[in-house]
C-alpha atoms as a PDB file:
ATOM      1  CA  UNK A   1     -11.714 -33.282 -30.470  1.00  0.00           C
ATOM      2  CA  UNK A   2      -8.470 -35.098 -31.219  1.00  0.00           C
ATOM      3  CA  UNK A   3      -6.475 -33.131 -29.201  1.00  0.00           C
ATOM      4  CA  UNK A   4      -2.907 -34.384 -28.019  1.00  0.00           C
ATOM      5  CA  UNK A   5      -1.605 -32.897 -24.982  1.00  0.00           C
ATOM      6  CA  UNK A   6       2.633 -33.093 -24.424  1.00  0.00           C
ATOM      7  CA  UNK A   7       5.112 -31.384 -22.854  1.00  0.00           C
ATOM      8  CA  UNK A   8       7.985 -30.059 -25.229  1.00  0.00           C
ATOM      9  CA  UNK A   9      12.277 -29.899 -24.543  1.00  0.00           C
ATOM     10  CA  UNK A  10      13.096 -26.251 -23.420  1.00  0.00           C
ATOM     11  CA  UNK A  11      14.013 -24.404 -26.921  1.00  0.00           C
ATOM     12  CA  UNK A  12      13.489 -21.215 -28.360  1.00  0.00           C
ATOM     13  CA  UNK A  13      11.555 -19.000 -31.441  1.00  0.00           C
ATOM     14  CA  UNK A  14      13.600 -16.492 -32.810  1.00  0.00           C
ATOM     15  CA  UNK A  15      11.593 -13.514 -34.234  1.00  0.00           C
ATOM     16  CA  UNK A  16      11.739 -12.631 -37.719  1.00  0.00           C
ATOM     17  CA  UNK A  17       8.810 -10.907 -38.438  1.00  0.00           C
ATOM     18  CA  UNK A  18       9.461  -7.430 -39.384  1.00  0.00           C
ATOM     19  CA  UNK A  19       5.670  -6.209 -38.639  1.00  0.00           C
ATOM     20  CA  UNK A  20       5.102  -5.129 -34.906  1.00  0.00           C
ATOM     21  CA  UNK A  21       2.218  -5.971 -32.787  1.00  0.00           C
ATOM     22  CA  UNK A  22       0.018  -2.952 -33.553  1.00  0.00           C
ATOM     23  CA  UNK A  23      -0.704  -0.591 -30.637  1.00  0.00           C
ATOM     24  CA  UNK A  24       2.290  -2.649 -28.318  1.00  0.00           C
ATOM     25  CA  UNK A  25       4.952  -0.541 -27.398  1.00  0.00           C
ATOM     26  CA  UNK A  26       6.711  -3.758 -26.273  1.00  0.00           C
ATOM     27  CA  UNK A  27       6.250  -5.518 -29.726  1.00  0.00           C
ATOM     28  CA  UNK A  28       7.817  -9.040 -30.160  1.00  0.00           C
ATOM     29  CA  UNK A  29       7.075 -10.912 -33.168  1.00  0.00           C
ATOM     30  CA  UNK A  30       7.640 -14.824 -33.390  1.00  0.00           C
ATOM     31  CA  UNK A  31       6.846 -16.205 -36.684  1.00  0.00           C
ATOM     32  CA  UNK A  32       5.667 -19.186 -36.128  1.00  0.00           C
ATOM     33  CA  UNK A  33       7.923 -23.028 -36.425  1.00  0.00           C
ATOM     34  CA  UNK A  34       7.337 -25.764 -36.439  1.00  0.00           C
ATOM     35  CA  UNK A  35       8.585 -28.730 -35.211  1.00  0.00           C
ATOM     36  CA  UNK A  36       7.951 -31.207 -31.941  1.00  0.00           C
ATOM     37  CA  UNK A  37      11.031 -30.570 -29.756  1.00  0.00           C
ATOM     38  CA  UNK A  38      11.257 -26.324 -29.648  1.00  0.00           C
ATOM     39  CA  UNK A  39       8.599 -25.414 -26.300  1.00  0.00           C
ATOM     40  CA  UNK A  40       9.298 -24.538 -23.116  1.00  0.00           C
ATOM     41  CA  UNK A  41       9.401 -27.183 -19.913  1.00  0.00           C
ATOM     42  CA  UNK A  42       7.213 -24.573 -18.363  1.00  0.00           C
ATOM     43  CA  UNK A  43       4.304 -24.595 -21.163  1.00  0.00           C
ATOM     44  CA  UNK A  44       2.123 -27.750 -22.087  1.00  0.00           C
ATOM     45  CA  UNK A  45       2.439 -28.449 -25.971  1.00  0.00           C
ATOM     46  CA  UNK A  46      -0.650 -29.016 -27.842  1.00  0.00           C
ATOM     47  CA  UNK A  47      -1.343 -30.114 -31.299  1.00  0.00           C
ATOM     48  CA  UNK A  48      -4.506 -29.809 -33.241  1.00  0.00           C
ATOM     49  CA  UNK A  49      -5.509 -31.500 -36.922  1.00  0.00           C
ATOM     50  CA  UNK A  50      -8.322 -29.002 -38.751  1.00  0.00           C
ATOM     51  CA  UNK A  51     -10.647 -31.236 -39.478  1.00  0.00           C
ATOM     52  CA  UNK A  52     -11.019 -32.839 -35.887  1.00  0.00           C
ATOM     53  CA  UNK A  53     -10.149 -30.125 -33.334  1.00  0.00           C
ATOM     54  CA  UNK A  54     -13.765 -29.579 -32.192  1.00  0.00           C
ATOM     55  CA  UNK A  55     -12.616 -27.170 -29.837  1.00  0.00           C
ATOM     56  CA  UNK A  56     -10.869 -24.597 -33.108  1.00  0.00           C
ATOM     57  CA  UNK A  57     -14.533 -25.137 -34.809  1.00  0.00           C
ATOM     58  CA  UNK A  58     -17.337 -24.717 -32.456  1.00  0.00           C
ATOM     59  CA  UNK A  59     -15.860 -22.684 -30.027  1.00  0.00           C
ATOM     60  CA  UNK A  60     -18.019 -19.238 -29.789  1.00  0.00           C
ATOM     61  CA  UNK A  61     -15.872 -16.660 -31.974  1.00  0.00           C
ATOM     62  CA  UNK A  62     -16.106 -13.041 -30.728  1.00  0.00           C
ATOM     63  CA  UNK A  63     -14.735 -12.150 -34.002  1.00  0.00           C
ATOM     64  CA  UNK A  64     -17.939 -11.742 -36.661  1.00  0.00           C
ATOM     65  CA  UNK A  65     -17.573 -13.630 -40.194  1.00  0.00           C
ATOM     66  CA  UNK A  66     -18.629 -10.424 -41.508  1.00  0.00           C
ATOM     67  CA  UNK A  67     -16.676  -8.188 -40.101  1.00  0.00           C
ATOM     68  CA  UNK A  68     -13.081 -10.682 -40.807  1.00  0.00           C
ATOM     69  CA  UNK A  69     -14.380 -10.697 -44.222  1.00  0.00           C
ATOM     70  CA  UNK A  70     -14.807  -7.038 -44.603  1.00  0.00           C
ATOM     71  CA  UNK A  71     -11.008  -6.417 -43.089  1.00  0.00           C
ATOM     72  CA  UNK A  72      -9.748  -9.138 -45.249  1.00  0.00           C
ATOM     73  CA  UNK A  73     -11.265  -7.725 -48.134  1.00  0.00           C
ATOM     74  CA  UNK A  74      -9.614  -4.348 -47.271  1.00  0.00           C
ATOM     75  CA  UNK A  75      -6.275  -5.705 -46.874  1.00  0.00           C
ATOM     76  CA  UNK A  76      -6.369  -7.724 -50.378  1.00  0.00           C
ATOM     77  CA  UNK A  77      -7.660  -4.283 -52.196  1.00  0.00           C
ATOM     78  CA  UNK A  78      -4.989  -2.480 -50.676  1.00  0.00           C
ATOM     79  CA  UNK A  79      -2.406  -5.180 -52.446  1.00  0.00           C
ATOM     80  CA  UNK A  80      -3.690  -5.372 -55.571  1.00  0.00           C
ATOM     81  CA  UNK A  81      -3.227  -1.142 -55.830  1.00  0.00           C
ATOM     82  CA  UNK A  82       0.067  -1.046 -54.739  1.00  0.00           C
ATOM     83  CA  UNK A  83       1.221  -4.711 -56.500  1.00  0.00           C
ATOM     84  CA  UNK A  84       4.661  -5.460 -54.985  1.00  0.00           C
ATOM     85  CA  UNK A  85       7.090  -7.776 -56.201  1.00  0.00           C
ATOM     86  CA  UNK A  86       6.392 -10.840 -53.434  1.00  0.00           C
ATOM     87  CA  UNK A  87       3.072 -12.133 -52.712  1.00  0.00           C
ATOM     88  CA  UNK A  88       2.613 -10.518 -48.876  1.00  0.00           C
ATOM     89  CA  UNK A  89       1.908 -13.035 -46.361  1.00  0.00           C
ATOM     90  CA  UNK A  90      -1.365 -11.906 -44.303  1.00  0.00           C
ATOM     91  CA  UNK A  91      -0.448 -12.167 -40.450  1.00  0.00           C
ATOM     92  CA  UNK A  92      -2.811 -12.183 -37.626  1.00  0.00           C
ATOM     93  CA  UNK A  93      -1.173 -10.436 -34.558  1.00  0.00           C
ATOM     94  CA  UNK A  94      -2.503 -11.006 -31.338  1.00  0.00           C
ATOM     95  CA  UNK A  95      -1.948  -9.181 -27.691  1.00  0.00           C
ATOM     96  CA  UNK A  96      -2.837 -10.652 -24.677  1.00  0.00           C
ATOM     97  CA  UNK A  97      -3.524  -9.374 -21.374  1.00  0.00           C
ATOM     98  CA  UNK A  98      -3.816 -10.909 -17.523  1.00  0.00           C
ATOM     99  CA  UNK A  99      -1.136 -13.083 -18.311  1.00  0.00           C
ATOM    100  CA  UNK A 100       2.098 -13.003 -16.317  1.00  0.00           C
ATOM    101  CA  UNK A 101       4.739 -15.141 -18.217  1.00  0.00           C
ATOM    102  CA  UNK A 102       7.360 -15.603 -15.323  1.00  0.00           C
ATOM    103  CA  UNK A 103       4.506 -17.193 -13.073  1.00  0.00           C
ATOM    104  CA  UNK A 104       1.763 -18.833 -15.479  1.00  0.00           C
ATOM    105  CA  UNK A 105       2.642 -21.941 -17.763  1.00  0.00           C
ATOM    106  CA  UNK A 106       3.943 -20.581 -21.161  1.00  0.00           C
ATOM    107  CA  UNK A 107       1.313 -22.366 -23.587  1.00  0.00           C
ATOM    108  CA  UNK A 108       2.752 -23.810 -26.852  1.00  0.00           C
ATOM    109  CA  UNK A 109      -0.016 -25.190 -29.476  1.00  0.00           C
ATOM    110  CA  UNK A 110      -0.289 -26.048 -33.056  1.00  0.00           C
ATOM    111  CA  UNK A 111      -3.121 -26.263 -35.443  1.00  0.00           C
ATOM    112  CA  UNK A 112      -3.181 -27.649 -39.440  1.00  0.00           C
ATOM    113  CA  UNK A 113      -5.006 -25.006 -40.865  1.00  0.00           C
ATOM    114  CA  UNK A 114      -7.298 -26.583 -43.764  1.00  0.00           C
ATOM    115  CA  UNK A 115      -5.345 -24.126 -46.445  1.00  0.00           C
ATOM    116  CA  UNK A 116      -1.683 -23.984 -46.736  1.00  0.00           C
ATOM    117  CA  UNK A 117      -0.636 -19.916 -45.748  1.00  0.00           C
ATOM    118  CA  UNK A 118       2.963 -19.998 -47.167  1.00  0.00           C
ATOM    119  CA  UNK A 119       3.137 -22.035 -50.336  1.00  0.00           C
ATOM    120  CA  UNK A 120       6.511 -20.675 -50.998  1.00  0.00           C
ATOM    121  CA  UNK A 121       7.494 -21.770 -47.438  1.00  0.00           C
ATOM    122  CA  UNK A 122      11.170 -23.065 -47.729  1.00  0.00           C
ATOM    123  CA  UNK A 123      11.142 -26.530 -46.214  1.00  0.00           C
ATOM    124  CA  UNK A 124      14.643 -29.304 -45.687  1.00  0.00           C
ATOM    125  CA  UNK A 125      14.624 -32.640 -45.321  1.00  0.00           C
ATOM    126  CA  UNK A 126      17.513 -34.185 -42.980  1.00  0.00           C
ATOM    127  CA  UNK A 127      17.126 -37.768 -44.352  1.00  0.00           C
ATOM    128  CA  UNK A 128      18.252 -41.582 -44.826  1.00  0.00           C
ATOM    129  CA  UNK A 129      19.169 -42.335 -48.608  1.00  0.00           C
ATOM    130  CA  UNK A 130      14.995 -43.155 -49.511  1.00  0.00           C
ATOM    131  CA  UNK A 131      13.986 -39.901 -48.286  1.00  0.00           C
ATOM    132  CA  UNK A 132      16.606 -37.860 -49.747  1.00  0.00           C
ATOM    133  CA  UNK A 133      15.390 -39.595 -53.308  1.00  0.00           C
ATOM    134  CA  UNK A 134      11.995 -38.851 -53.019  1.00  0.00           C
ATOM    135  CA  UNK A 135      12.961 -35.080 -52.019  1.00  0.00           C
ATOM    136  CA  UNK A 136      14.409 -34.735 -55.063  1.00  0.00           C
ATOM    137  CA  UNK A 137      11.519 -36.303 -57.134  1.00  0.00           C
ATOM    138  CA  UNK A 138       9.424 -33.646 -55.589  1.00  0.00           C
ATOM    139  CA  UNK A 139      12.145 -30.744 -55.503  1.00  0.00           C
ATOM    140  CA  UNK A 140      12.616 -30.605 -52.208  1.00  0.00           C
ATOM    141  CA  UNK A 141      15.695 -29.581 -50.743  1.00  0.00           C
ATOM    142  CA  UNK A 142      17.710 -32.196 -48.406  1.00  0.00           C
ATOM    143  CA  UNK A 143      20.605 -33.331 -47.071  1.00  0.00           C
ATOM    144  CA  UNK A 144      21.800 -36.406 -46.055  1.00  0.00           C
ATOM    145  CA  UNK A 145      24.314 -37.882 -42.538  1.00  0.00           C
ATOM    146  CA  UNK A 146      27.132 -37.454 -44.392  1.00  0.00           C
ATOM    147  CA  UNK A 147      26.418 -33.890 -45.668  1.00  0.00           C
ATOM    148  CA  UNK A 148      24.784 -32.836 -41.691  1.00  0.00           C
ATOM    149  CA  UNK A 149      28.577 -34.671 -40.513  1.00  0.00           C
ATOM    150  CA  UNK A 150      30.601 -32.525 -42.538  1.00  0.00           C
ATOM    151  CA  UNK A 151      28.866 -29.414 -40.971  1.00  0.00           C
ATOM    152  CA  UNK A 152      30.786 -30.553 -37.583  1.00  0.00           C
ATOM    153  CA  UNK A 153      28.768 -29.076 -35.096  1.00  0.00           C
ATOM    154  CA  UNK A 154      30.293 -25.418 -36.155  1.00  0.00           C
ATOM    155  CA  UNK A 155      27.578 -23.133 -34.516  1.00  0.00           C
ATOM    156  CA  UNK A 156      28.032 -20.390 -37.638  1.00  0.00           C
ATOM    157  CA  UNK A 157      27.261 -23.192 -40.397  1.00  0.00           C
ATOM    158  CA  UNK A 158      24.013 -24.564 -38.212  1.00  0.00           C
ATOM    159  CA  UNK A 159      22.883 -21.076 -37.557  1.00  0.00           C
ATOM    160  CA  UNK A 160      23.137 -20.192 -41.279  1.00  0.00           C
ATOM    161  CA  UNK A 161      21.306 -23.543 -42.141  1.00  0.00           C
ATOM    162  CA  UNK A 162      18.647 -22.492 -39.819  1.00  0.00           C
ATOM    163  CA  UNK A 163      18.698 -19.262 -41.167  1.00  0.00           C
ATOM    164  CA  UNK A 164      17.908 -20.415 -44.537  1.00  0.00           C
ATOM    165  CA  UNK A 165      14.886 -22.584 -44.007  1.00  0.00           C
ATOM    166  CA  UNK A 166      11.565 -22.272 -42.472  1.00  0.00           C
ATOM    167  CA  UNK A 167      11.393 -25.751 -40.967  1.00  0.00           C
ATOM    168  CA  UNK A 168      12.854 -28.831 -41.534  1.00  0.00           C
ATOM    169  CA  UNK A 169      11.785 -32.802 -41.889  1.00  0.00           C
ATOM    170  CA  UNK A 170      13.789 -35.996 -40.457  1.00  0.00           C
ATOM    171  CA  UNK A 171      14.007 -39.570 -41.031  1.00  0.00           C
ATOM    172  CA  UNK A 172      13.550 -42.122 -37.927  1.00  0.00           C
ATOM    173  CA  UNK A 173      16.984 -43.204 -38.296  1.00  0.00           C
ATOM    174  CA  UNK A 174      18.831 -39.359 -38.539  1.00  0.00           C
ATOM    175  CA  UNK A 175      16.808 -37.263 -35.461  1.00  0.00           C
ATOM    176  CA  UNK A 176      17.776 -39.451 -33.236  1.00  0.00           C
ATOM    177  CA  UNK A 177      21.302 -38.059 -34.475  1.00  0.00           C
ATOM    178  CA  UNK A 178      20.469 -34.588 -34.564  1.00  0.00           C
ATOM    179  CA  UNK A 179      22.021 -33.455 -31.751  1.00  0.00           C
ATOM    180  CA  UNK A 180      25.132 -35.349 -31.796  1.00  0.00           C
ATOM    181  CA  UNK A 181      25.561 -33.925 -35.347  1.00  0.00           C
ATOM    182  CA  UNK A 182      24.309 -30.154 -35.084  1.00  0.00           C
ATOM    183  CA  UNK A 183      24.449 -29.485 -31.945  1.00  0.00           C
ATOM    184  CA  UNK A 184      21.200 -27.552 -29.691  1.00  0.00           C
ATOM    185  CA  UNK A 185      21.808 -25.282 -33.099  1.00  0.00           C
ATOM    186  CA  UNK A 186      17.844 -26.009 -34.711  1.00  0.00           C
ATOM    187  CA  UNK A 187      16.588 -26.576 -31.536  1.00  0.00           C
ATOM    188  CA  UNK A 188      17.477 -23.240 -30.078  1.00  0.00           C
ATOM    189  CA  UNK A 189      16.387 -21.440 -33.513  1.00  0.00           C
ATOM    190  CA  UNK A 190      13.043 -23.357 -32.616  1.00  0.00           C
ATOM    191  CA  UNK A 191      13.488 -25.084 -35.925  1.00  0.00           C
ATOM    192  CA  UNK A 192      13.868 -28.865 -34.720  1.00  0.00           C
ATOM    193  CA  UNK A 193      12.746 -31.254 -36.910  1.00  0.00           C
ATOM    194  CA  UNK A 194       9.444 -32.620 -37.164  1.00  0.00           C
ATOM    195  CA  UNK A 195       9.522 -36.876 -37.528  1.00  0.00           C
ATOM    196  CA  UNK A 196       8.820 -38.029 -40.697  1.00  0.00           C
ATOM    197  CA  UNK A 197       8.400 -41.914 -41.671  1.00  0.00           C
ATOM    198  CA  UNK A 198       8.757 -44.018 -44.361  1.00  0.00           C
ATOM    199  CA  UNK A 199       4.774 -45.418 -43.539  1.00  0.00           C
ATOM    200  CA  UNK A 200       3.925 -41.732 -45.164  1.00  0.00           C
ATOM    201  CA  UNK A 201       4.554 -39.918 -48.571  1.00  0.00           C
ATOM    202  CA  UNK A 202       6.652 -37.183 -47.920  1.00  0.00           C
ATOM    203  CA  UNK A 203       5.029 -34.667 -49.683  1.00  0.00           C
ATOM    204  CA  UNK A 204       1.494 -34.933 -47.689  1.00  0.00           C
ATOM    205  CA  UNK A 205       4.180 -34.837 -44.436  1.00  0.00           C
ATOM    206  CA  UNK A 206       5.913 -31.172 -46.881  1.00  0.00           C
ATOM    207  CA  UNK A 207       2.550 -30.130 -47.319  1.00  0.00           C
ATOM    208  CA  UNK A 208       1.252 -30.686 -43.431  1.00  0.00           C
ATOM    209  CA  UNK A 209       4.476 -28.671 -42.437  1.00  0.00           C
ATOM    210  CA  UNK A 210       3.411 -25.703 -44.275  1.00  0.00           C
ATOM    211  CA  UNK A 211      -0.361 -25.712 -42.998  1.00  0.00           C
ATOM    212  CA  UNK A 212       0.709 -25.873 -39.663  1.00  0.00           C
ATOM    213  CA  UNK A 213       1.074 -22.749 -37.688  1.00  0.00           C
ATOM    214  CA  UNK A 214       2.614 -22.546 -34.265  1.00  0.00           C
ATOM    215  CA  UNK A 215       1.468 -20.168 -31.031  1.00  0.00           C
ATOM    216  CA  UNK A 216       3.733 -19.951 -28.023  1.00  0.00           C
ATOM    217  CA  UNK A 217       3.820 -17.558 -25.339  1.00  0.00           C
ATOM    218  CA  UNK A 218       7.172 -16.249 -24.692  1.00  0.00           C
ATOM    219  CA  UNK A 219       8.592 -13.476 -22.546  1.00  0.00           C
ATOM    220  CA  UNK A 220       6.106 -10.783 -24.049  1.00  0.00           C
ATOM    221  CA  UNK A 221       2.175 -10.670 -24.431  1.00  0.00           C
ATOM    222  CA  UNK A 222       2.731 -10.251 -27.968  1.00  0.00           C
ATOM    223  CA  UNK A 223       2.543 -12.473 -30.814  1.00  0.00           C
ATOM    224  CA  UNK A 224       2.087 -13.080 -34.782  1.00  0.00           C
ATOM    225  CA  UNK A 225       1.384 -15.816 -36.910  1.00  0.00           C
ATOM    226  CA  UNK A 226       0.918 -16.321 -40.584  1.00  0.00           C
ATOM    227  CA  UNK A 227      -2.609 -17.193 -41.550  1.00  0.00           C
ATOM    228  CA  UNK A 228      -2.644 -16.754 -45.077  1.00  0.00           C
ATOM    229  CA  UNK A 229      -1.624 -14.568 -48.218  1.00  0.00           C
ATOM    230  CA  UNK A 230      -3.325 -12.183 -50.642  1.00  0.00           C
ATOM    231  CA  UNK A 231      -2.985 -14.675 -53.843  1.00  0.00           C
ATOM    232  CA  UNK A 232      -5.886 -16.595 -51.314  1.00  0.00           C
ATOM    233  CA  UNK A 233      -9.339 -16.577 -51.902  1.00  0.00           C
ATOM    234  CA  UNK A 234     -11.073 -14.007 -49.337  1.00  0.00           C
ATOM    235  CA  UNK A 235     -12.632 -17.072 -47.893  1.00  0.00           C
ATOM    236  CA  UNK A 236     -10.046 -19.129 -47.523  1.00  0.00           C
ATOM    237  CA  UNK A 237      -8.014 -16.831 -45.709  1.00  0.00           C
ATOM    238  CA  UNK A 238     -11.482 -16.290 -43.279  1.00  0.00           C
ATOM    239  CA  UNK A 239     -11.532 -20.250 -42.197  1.00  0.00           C
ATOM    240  CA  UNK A 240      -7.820 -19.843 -41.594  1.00  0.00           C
ATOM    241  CA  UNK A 241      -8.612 -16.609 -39.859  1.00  0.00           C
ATOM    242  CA  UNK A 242     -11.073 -17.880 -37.438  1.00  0.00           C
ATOM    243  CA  UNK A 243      -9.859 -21.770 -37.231  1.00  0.00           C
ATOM    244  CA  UNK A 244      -6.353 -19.934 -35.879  1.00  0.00           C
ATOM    245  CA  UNK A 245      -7.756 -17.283 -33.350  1.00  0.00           C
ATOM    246  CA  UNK A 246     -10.176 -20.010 -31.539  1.00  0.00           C
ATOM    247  CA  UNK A 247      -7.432 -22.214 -31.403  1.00  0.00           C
ATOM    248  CA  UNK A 248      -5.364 -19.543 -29.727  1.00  0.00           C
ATOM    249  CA  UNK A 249      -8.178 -18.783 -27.380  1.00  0.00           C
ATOM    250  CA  UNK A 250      -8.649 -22.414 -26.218  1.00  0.00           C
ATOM    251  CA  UNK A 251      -5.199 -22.349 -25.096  1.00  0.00           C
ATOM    252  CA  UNK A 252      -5.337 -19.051 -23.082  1.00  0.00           C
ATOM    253  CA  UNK A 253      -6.089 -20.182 -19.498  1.00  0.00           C
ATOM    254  CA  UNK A 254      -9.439 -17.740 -19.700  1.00  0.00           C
ATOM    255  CA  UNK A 255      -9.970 -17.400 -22.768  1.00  0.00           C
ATOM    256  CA  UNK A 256     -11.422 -14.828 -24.718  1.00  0.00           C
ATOM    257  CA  UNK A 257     -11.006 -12.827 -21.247  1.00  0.00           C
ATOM    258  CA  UNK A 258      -7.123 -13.219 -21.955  1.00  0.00           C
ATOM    259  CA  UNK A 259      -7.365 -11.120 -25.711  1.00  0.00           C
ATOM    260  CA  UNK A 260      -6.649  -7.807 -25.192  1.00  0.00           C
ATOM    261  CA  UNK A 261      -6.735  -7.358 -28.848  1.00  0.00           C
ATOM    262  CA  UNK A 262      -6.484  -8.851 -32.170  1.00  0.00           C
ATOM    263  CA  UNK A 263      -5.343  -7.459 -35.585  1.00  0.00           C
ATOM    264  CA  UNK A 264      -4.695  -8.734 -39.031  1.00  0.00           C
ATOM    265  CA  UNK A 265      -2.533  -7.166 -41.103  1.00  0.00           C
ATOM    266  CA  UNK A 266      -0.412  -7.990 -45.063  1.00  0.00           C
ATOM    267  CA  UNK A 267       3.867  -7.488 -44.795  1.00  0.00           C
ATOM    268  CA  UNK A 268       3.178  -4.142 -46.587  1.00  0.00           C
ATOM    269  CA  UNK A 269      -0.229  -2.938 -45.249  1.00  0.00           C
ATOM    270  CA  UNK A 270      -1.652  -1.170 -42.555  1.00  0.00           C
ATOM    271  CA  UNK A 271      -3.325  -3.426 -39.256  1.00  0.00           C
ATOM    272  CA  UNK A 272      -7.162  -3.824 -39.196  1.00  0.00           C
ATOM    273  CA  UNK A 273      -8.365  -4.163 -35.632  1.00  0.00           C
ATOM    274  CA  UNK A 274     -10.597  -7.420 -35.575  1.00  0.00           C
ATOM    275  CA  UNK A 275     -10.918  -7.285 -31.827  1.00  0.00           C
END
């Protein structure tokens, strides 16, 4: 399959996920970033496009199609009798065991799922004068050198920037400035900036962003990512389902014999044990 292996600059996820890994008692959630430049030296990075990993698609799933479609099922029942005022995001949490992350490489991967988890997703463009246009055609937020200048490297206003968006986009000619203007700021909320050219529309590059889900071990065998929501068809939240679990599994260094267990679970709703 077309899968790139790199090594990533040292950075950091911040957890924001206010679900805990179900039955942890050391529960640390990292919703997932993304971005090129936020792994750790001590993990290898990988990257993985949906319709040509080979290894997320015919990989031998110990999770059943019918019995992820029965918990998905569940969980989207369960939202539509107590309606809330969001749409809740459906995350699949994941422990792992026989793992030791002071001594083992720290594994960092993403995958494009084929359907986009997060529509609402809040995305910025850092961008040259073209790009900053064609945000605006499409209603994208961005700002421009000037506008990332006048910030002046104060860690509040970067950390409030980076509070305030999910990820963020970058012209050729500004991340190459990124640090010299912000600071390790983005890079240490694990938000850097994923490359975008002028050689690509920007809103294919908006829309890869929010298909793209990140997994990265940290200090703690626990982890959560967002695979879909319940405004998703049942099946497309299954192909994200199982596309993201054996792409986590073909990063563990034994596999399924790493998965201690596996759970998916909506912001408001109870977990369902998959695994």
């Amino acid at each position: 399959g077309a899968v790139h292996v790199r090594f990533h600059a040292a950075g950091e996820i911040r957890g924001t996920s206010t679900s805990s890994c179900a039955g942890s008692t050391s529960a640390e959630h990292d919703e997932v970033r993304h971005g090129s430049h936020d792994g750790d030296r001590r993990g290898v990075g990988r990257r993985a496009e949906a319709d040509t990993c080979a290894t997320c698609t015919n990989e031998r799933s110990k999770v059943g199609a019918d019995a992820l479609m029965e918990a998905i099922e569940k969980i989207v029942h369960a939202s539509e009798e107590k309606k809330r005022n969001f749409t809740e995001t459906i995350e699949l949490q994941i422990g792992l065991k026989n793992y030791d992350p002071q001594k083992d490489k720290r594994f960092s991967g993403t995958v494009k799922l084929p359907f986009v988890p997060r529509p609402k997703m809040k995305v910025c463009v850092l961008g040259d004068a073209a790009h900053c246009d064609e945000a605006k055609a499409i209603g994208v937020d961005s700002m421009d050198v000037a506008a990332l200048k006048a910030m002046n490297k104060n860690k509040k206003l970067v950390k409030k920037l980076a509070k305030k968006y999910h990820a963020f986009l970058a012209s050729e000619t500004v991340i190459k400035q990124i640090p010299r203007l912000l600071g390790p700021g983005l890079n240490k909320a694990g938000k850097f900036p994923t490359l975008v050219t002028h050689r690509e529309p920007l809103e294919g590059k908006v829309n890869e962003v929010k298909s793209s889900i990140k997994f990265q071990l940290k200090k703690v065998l626990c982890m959560g990512v967002a695979i879909g929501n319940v405004q998703m068809a049942p099946k497309e939240i299954a192909v994200n389902a199982q596309m993201s679990i054996n792409f986590l599994v073909s990063l563990l260094k034994k596999n399924w014999q790493n998965v201690r267990v596996l759970y998916l679970k909506s912001s408001m709703g109870a977990p369902i044990r998959l695994y």
